[in-house]
C-alpha atoms as a PDB file:
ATOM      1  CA  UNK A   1      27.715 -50.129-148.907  1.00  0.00           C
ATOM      2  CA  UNK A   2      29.910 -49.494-146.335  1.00  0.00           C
ATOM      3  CA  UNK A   3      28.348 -51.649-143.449  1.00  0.00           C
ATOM      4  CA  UNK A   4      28.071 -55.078-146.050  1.00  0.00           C
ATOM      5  CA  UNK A   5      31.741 -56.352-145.466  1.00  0.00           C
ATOM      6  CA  UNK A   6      31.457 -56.105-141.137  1.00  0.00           C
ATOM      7  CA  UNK A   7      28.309 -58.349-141.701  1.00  0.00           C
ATOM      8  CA  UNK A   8      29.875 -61.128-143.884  1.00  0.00           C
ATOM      9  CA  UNK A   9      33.025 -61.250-141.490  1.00  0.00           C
ATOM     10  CA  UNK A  10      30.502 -62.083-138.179  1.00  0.00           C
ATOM     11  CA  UNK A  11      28.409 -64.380-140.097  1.00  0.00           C
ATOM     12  CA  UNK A  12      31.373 -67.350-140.421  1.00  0.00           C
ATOM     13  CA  UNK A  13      32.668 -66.618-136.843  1.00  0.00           C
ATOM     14  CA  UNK A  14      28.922 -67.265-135.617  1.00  0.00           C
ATOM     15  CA  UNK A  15      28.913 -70.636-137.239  1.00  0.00           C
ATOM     16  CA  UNK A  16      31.955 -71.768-135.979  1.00  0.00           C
ATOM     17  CA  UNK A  17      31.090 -70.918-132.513  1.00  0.00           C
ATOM     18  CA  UNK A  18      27.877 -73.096-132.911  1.00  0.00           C
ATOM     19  CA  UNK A  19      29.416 -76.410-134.431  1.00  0.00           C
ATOM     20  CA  UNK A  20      32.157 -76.395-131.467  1.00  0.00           C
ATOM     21  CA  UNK A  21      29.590 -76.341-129.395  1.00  0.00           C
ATOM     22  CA  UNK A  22      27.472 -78.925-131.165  1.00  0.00           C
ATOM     23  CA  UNK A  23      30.827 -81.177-131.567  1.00  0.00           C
ATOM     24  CA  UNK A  24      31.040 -80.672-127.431  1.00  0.00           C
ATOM     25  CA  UNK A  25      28.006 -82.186-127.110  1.00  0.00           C
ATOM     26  CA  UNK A  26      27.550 -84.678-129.020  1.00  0.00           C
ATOM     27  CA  UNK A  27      31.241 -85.736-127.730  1.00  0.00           C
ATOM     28  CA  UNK A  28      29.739 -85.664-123.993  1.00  0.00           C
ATOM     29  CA  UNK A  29      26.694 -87.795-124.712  1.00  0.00           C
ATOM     30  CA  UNK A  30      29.085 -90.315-127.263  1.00  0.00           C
ATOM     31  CA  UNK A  31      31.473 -90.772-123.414  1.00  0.00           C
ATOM     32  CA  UNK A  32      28.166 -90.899-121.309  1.00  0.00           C
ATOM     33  CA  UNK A  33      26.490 -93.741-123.761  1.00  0.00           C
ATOM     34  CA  UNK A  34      30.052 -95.582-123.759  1.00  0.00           C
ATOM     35  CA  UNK A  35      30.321 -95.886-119.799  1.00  0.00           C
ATOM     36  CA  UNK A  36      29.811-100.139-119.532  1.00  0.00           C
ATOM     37  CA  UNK A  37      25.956-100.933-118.423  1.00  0.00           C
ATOM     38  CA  UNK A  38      26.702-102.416-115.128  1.00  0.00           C
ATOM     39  CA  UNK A  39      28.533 -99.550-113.580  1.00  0.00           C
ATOM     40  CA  UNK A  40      25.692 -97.111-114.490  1.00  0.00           C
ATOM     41  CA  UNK A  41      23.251 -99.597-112.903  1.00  0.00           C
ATOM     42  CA  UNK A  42      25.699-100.116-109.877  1.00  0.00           C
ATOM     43  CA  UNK A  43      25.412 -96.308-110.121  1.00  0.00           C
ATOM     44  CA  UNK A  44      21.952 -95.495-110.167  1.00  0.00           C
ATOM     45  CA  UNK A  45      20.869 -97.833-107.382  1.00  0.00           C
ATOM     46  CA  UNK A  46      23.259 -96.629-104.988  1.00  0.00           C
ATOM     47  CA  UNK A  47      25.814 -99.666-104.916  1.00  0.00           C
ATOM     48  CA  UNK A  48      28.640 -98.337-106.856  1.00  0.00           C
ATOM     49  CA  UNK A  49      30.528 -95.366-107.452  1.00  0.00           C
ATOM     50  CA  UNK A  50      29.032 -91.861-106.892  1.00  0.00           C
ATOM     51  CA  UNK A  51      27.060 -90.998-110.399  1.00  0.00           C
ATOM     52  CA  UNK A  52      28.698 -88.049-112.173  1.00  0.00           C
ATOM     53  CA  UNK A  53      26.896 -84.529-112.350  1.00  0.00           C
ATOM     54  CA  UNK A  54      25.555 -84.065-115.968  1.00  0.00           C
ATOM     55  CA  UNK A  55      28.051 -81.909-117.717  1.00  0.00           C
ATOM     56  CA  UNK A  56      27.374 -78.261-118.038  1.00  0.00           C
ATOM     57  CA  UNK A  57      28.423 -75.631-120.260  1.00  0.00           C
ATOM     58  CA  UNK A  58      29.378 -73.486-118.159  1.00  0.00           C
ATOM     59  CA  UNK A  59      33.488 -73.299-116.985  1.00  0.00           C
ATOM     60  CA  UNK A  60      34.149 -76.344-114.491  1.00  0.00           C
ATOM     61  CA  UNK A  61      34.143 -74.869-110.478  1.00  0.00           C
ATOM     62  CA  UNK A  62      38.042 -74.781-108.808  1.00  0.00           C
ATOM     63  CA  UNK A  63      39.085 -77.779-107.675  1.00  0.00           C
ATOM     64  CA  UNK A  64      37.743 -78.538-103.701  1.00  0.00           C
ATOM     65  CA  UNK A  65      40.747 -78.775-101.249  1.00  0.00           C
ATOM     66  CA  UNK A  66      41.801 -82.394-100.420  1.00  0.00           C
ATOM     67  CA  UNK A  67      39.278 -83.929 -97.799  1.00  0.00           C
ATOM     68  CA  UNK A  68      38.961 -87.013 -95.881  1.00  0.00           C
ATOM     69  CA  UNK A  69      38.955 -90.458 -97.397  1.00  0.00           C
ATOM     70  CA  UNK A  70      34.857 -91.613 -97.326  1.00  0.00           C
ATOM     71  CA  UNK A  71      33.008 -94.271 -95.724  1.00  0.00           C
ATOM     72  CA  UNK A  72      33.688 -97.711 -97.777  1.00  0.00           C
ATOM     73  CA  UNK A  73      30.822 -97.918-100.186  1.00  0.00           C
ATOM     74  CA  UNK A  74      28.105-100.246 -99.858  1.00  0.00           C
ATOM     75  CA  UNK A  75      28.790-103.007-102.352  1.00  0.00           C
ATOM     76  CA  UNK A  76      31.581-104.040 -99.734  1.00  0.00           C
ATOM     77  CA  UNK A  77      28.509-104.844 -97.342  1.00  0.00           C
ATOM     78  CA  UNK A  78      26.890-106.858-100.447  1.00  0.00           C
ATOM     79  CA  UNK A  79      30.093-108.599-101.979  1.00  0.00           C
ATOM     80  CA  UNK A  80      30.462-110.647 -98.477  1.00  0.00           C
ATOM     81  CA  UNK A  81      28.869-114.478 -98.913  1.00  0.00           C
ATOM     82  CA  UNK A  82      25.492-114.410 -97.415  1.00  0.00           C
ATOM     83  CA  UNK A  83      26.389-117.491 -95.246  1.00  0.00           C
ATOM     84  CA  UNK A  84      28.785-115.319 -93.442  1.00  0.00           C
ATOM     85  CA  UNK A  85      25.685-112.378 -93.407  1.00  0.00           C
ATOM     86  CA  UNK A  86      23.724-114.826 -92.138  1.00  0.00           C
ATOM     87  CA  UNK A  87      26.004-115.863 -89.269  1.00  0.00           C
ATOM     88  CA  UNK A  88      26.109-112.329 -88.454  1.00  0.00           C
ATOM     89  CA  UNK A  89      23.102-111.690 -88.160  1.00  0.00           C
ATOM     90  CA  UNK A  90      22.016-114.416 -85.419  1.00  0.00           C
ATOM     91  CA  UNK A  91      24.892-113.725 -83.785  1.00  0.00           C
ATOM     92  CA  UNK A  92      26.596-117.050 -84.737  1.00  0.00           C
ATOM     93  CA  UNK A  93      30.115-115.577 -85.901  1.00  0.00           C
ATOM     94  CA  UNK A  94      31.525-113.595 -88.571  1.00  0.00           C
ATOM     95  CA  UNK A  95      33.336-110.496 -88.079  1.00  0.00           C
ATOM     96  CA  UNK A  96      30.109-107.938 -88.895  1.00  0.00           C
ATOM     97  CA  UNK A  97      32.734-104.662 -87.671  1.00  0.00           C
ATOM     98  CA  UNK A  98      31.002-104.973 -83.763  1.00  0.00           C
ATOM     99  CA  UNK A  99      33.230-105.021 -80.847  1.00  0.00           C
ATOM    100  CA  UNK A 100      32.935-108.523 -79.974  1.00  0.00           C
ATOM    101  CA  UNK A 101      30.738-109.326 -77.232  1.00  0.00           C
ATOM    102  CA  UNK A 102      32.033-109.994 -73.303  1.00  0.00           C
ATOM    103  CA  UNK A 103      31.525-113.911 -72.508  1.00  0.00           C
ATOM    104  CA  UNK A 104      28.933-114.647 -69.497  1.00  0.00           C
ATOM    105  CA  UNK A 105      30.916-114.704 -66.368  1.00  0.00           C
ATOM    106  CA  UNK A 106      29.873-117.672 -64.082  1.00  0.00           C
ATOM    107  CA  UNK A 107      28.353-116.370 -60.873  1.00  0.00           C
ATOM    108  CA  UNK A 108      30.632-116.400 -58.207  1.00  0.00           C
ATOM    109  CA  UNK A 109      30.679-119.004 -55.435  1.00  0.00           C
ATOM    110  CA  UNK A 110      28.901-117.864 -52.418  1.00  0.00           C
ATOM    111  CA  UNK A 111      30.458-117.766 -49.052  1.00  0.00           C
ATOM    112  CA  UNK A 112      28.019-120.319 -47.620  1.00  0.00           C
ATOM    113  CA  UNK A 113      28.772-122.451 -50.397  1.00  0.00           C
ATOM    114  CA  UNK A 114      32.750-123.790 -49.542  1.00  0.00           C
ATOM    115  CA  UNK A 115      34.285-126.457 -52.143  1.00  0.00           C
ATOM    116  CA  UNK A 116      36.246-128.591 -51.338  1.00  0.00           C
ATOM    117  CA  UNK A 117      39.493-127.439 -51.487  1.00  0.00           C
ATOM    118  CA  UNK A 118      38.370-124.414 -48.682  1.00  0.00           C
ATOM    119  CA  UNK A 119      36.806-127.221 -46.717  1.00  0.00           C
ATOM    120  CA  UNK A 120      40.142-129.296 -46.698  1.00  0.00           C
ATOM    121  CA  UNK A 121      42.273-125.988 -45.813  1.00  0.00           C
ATOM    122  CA  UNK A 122      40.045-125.425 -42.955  1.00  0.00           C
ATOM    123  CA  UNK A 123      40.004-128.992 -40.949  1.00  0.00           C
ATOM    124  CA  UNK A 124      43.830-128.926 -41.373  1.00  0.00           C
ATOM    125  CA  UNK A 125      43.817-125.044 -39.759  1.00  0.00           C
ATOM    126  CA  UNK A 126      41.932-126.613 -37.029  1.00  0.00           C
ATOM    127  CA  UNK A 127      44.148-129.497 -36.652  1.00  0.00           C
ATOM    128  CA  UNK A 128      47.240-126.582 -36.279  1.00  0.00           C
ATOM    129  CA  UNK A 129      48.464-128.971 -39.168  1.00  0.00           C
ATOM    130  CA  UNK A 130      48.596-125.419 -41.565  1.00  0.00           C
ATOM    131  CA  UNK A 131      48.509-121.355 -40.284  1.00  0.00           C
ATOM    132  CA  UNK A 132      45.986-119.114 -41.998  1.00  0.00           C
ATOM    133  CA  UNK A 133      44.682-115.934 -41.596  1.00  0.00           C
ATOM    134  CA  UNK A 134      41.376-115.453 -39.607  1.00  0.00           C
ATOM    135  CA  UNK A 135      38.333-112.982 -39.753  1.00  0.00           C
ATOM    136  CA  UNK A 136      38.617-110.626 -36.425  1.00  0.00           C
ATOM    137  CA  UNK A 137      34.303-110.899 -36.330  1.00  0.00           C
ATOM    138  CA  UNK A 138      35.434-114.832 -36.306  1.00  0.00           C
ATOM    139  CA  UNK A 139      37.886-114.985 -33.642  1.00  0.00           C
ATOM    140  CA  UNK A 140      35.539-112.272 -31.327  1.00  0.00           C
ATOM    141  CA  UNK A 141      32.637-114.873 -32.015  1.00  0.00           C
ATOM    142  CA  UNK A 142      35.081-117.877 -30.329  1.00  0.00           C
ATOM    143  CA  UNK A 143      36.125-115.614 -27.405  1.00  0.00           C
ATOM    144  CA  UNK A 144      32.875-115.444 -26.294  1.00  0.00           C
ATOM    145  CA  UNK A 145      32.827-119.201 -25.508  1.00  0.00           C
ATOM    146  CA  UNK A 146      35.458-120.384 -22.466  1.00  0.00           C
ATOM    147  CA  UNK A 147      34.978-124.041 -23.373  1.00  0.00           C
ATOM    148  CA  UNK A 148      33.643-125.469 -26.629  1.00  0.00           C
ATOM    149  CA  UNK A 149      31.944-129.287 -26.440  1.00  0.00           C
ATOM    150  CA  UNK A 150      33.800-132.240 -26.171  1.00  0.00           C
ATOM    151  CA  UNK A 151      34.358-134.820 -28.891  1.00  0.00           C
ATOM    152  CA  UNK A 152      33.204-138.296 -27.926  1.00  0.00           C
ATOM    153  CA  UNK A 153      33.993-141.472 -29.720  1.00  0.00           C
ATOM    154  CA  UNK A 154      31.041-142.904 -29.624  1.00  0.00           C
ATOM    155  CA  UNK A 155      32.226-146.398 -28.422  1.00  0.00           C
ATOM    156  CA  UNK A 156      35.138-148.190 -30.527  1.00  0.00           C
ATOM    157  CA  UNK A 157      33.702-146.494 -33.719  1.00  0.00           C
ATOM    158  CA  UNK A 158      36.916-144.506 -34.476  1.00  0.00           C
ATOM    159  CA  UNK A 159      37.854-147.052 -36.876  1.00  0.00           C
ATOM    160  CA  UNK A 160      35.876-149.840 -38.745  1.00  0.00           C
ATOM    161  CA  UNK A 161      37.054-152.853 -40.847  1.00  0.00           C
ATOM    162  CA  UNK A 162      36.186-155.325 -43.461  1.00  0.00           C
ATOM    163  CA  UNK A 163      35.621-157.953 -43.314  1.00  0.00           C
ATOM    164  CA  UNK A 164      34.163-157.228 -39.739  1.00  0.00           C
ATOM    165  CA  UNK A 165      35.875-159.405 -36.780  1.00  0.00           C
ATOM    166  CA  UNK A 166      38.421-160.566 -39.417  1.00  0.00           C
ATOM    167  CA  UNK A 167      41.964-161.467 -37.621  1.00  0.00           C
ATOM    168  CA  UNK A 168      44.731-159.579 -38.727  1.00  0.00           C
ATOM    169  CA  UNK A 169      45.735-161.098 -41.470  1.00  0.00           C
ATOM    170  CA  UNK A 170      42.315-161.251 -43.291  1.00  0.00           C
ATOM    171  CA  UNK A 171      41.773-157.855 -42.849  1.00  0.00           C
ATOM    172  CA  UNK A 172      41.256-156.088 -46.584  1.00  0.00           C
ATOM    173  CA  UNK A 173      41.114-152.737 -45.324  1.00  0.00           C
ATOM    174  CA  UNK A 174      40.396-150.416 -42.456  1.00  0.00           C
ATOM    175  CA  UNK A 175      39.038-146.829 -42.412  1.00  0.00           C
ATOM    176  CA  UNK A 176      40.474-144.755 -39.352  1.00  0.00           C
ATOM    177  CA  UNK A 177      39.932-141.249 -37.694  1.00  0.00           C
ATOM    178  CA  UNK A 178      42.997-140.261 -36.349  1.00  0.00           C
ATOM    179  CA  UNK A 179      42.620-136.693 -35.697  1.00  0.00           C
ATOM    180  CA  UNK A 180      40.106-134.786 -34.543  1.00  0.00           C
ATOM    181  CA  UNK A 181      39.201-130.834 -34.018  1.00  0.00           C
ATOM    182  CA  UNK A 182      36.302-128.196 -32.862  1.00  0.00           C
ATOM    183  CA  UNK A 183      35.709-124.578 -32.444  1.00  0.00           C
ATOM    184  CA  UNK A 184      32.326-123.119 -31.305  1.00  0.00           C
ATOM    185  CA  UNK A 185      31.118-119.313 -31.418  1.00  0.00           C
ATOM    186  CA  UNK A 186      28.404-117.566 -30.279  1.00  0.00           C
ATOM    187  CA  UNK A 187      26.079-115.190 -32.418  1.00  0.00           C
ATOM    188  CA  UNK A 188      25.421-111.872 -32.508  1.00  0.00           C
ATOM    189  CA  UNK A 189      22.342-112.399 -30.604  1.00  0.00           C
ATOM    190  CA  UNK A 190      23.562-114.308 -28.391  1.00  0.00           C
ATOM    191  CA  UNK A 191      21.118-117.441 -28.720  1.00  0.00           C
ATOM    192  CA  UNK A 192      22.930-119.787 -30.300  1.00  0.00           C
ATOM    193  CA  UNK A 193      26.294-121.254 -30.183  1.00  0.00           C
ATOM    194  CA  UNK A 194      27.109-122.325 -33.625  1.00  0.00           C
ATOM    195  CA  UNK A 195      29.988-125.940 -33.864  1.00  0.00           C
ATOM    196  CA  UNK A 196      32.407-126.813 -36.513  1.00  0.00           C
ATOM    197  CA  UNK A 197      33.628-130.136 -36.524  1.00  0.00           C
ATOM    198  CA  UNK A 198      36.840-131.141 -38.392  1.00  0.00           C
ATOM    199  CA  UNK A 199      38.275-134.936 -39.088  1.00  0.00           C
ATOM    200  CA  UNK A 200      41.242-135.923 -40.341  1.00  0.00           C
ATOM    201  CA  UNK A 201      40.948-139.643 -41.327  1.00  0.00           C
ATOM    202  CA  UNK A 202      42.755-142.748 -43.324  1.00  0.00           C
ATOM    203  CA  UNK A 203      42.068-145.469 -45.724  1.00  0.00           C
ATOM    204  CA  UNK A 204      44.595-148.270 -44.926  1.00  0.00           C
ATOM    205  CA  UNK A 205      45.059-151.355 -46.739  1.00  0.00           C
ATOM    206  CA  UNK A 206      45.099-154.941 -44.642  1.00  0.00           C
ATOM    207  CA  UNK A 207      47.231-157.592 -45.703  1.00  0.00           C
ATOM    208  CA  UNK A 208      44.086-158.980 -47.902  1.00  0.00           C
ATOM    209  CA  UNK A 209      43.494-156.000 -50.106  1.00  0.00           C
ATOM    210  CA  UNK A 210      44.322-154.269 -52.748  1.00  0.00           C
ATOM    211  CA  UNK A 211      44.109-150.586 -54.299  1.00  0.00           C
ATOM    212  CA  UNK A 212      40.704-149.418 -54.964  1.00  0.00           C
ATOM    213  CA  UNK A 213      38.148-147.052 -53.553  1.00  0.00           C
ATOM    214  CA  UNK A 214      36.901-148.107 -49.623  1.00  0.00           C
ATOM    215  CA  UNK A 215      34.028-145.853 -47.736  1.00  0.00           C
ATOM    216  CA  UNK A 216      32.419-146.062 -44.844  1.00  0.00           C
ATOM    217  CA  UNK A 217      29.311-144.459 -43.004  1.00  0.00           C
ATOM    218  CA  UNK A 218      30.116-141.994 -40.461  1.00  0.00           C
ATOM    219  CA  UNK A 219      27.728-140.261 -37.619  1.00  0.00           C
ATOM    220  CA  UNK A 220      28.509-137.051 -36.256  1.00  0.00           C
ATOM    221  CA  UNK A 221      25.747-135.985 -33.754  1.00  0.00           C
ATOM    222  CA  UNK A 222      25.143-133.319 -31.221  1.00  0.00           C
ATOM    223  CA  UNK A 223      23.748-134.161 -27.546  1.00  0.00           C
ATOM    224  CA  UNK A 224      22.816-132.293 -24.415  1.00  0.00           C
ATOM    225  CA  UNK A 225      24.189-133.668 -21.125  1.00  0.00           C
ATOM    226  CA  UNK A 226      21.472-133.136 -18.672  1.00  0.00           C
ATOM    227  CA  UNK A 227      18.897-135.387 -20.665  1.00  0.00           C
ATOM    228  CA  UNK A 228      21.022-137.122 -22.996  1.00  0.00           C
ATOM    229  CA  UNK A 229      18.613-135.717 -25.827  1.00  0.00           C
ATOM    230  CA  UNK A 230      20.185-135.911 -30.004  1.00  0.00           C
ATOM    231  CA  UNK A 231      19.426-132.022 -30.771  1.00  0.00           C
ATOM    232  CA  UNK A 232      20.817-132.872 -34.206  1.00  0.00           C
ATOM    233  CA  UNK A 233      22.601-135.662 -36.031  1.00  0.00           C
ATOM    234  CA  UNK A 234      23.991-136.711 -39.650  1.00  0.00           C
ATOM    235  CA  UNK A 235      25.930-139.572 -41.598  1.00  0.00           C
ATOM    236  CA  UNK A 236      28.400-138.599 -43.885  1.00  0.00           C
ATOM    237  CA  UNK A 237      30.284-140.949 -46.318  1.00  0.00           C
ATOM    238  CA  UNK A 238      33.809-140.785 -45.706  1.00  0.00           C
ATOM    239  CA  UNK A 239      36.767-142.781 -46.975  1.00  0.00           C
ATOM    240  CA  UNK A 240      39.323-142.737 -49.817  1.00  0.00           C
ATOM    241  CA  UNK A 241      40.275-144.179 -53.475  1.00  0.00           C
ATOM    242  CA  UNK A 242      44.325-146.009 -52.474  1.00  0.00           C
ATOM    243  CA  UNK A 243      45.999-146.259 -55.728  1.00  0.00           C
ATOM    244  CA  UNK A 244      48.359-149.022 -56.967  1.00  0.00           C
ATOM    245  CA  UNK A 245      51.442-148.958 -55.310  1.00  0.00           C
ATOM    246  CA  UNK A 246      50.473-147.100 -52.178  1.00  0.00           C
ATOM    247  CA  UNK A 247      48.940-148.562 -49.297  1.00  0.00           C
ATOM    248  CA  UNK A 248      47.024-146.132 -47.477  1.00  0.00           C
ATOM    249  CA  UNK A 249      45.123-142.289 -48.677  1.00  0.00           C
ATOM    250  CA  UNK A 250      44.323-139.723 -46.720  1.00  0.00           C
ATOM    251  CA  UNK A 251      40.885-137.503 -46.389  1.00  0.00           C
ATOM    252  CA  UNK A 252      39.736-134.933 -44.339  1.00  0.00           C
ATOM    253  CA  UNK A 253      35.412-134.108 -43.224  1.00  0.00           C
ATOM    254  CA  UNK A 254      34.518-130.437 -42.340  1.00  0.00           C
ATOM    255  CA  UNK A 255      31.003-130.696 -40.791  1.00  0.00           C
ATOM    256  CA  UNK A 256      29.547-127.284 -40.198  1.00  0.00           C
ATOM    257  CA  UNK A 257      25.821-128.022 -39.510  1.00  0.00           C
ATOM    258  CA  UNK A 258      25.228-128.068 -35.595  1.00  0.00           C
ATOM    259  CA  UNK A 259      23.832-125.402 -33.249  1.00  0.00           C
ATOM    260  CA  UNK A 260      22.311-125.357 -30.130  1.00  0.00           C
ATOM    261  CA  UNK A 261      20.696-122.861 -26.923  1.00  0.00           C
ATOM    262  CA  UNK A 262      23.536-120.790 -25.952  1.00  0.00           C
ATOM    263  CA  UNK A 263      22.952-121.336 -21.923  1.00  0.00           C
ATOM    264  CA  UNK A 264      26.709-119.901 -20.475  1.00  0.00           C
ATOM    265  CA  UNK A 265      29.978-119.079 -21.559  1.00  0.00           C
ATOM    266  CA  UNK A 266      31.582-123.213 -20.825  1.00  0.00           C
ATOM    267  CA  UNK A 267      29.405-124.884 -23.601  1.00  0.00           C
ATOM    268  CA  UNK A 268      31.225-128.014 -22.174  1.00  0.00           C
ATOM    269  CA  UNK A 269      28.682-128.403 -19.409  1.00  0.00           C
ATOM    270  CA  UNK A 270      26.081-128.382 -21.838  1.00  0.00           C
ATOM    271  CA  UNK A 271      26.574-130.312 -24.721  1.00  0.00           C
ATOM    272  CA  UNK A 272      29.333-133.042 -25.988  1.00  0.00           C
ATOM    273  CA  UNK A 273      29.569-134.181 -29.763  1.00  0.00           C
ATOM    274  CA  UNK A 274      29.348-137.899 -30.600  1.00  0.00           C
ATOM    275  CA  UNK A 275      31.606-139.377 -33.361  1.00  0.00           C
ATOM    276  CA  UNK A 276      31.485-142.809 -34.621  1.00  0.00           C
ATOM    277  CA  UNK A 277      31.309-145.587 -37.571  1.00  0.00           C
ATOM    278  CA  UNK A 278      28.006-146.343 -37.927  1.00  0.00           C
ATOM    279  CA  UNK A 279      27.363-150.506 -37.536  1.00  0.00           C
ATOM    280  CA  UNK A 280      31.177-150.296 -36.005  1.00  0.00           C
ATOM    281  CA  UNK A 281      31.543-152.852 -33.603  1.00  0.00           C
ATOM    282  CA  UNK A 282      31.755-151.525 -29.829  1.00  0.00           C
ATOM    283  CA  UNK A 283      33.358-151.997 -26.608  1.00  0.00           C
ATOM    284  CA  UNK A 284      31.649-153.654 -23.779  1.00  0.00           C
ATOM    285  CA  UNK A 285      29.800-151.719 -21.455  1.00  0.00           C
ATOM    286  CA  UNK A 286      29.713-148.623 -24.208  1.00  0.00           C
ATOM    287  CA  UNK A 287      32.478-146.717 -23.013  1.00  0.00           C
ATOM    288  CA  UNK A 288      33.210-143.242 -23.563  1.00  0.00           C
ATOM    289  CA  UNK A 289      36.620-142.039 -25.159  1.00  0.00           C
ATOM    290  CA  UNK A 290      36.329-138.111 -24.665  1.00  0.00           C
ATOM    291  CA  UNK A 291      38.658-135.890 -27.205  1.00  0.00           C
ATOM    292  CA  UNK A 292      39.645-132.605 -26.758  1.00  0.00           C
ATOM    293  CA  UNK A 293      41.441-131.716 -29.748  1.00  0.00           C
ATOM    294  CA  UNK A 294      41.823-128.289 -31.421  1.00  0.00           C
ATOM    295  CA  UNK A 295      40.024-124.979 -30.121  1.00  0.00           C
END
C-alpha cells in the first residue's frame, strides 16, 4: 500500500512528456507543409536555396563560426534572358563573367614591304633634302663601292607635256623630274651590286589647265656600257592630283629593283641608269644628259 501513491504521481508526468512531444511534431510538419510550393521545388532541383535538414529531436548543434559568403546560386545563371545566353555562348557578346578576349593584332609590315610614307622619307634622305639615321651594315655595304652608276636622261625625257608640241600658251600641264638621286652597295657575297634610285618630280599646270589629277609613264632602266645591253628595265606611273587653287603638286618615286655583276669597286665603268618619259619627245641626235646626284 505503500508503493500505490509513487505510481499514480509518474503516470501524469509520463503523459505530459508524450503530448509535448507529439504537439512538437505535428508543429514541425504543420511549418514544413506551409513552406510555398515553388521554393520547395526551386529547392529540390537544385535552383534555389539550400533545402533544410529534417528536424531532429535531438538538442540543435552550436552555432558554426561565421564563414565566407558562397558562390551565387545557380538560378542567377538561369534568370538571365536566353538571347543574352545565347550570345554567350557563340561568342557574339554578353558579359558571360570571362575575361574578355585580346582582339587579332594585324601582322606587322615586313621590312621588304615599305609604304609609302618610308618610301617618300627615303628619296628625300637621298636628295640631302631631310637627315636620318642609317643602318651601320647599310653604310659598310655603300663603302664598298668608290663610284655608284650614273643617271642618264634618256634624251629630253625629263619632262613631258600635253598636249605634245603645244606652244606655251596651250600647254595644259607638264610633268617634270627635277631632282634626282642613287646609292649602290655591294652584298655580302660580293656578286652583286644592288641600286636604289630616288626621284623627286612635279605636276605643273600650263596656262590651259586646270586642277585635276595628271600622270605620266616613266622608264627607269639599267644598262651595261661595254655592250649597251638593258640588264633590267620598268615603267612606273608617276604624277600628281593639283588641287583648286594651287598650281603645281609635288611627288617623289623610290625604285629599288635593279642589280647587276659586281665586276670592281667604280660601278661607274660598268653600268649607267637610264631615266626618261616614255613617248617624250627627244632631242636630235639622242643626246645624253648624265646626272650625278646624291651618293
Amino acid at each position: 500500500m505503500s508503493k500505490m501513491p509513487i505510481i499514480l504521481r509518474r503516470r501524469p508526468l509520463t503523459a505530459s512528456i508524450a503530448a509535448c512531444a507529439l504537439a512538437a511534431a505535428l508543429g514541425a510538419a504543420q511549418a514544413e507543409d506551409s513552406e510555398p510550393l515553388s521554393n520547395r521545388m526551386m529547392q529540390m532541383l537544385g535552383l534555389g536555396a539550400g533545402q533544410q535538414a529534417p528536424a531532429s529531436e535531438t538538442a540543435a548543434p552550436p552555432a558554426a563560426p561565421p564563414q565566407s559568403a558562397p558562390p551565387p546560386p545557380p538560378q542567377a545563371e538561369e534568370s538571365r534572358p536566353l538571347t543574352k545566353r545565347m550570345m554567350q555562348m557563340f561568342g557574339l557578346g554578353g558579359d558571360n563573367g570571362a575575361p574578355a578576349s585580346t582582339p587579332a593584332t594585324a601582322p606587322a609590315r615586313r621590312k621588304d614591304e615599305p609604304d609609302e610614307p618610308r618610301k617618300t622619307s627615303r628619296v628625300l634622305r637621298m636628295l640631302g633634302l631631310v637627315k636620318g639615321a642609317q643602318d651601320p651594315e647599310e653604310v659598310k655595304a655603300k663603302r664598298e663601292i668608290v663610284e655608284c652608276p650614273d643617271i642618264v636622261v634618256d634624251g629630253a625625257g625629263a619632262e613631258m607635256r600635253s598636249p605634245p608640241g603645244a606652244d606655251a600658251s596651250s600647254v595644259a600641264y607638264q610633268i617634270s623630274i627635277t631632282r634626282m638621286a642613287r646609292e649602290c652597295a655591294l652584298d655580302a657575297e660580293r656578286e652583286n651590286v644592288s641600286l636604289r634610285v630616288g626621284l623627286l618630280g612635279a605636276a605643273m599646270l600650263g596656262p590651259a589647265g586646270k586642277p585635276g589629277g595628271y600622270f605620266g609613264s616613266l622608264r627607269v632602266a639599267l644598262r651595261r656600257k661595254s655592250d649597251n645591253e638593258v640588264l633590267g628595265e620598268k615603267t612606273y606611273r608617276v604624277g600628281a592630283t593639283i588641287p583648286a587653287n594651287q598650281s603645281r603638286a609635288d611627288f617623289t618615286l623610290l625604285v629599288e629593283d635593279f642589280t647587276a655583276p659586281f665586276v670592281n669597286s667604280k660601278a661607274a665603268e660598268d653600268y649607267e641608269i637610264l631615266v626618261g618619259f616614255a613617248g617624250a619627245a627627244k632631242n636630235e641626235g639622242g643626246a645624253k644628259k648624265p646626272h650625278k646626284h646624291g651618293g
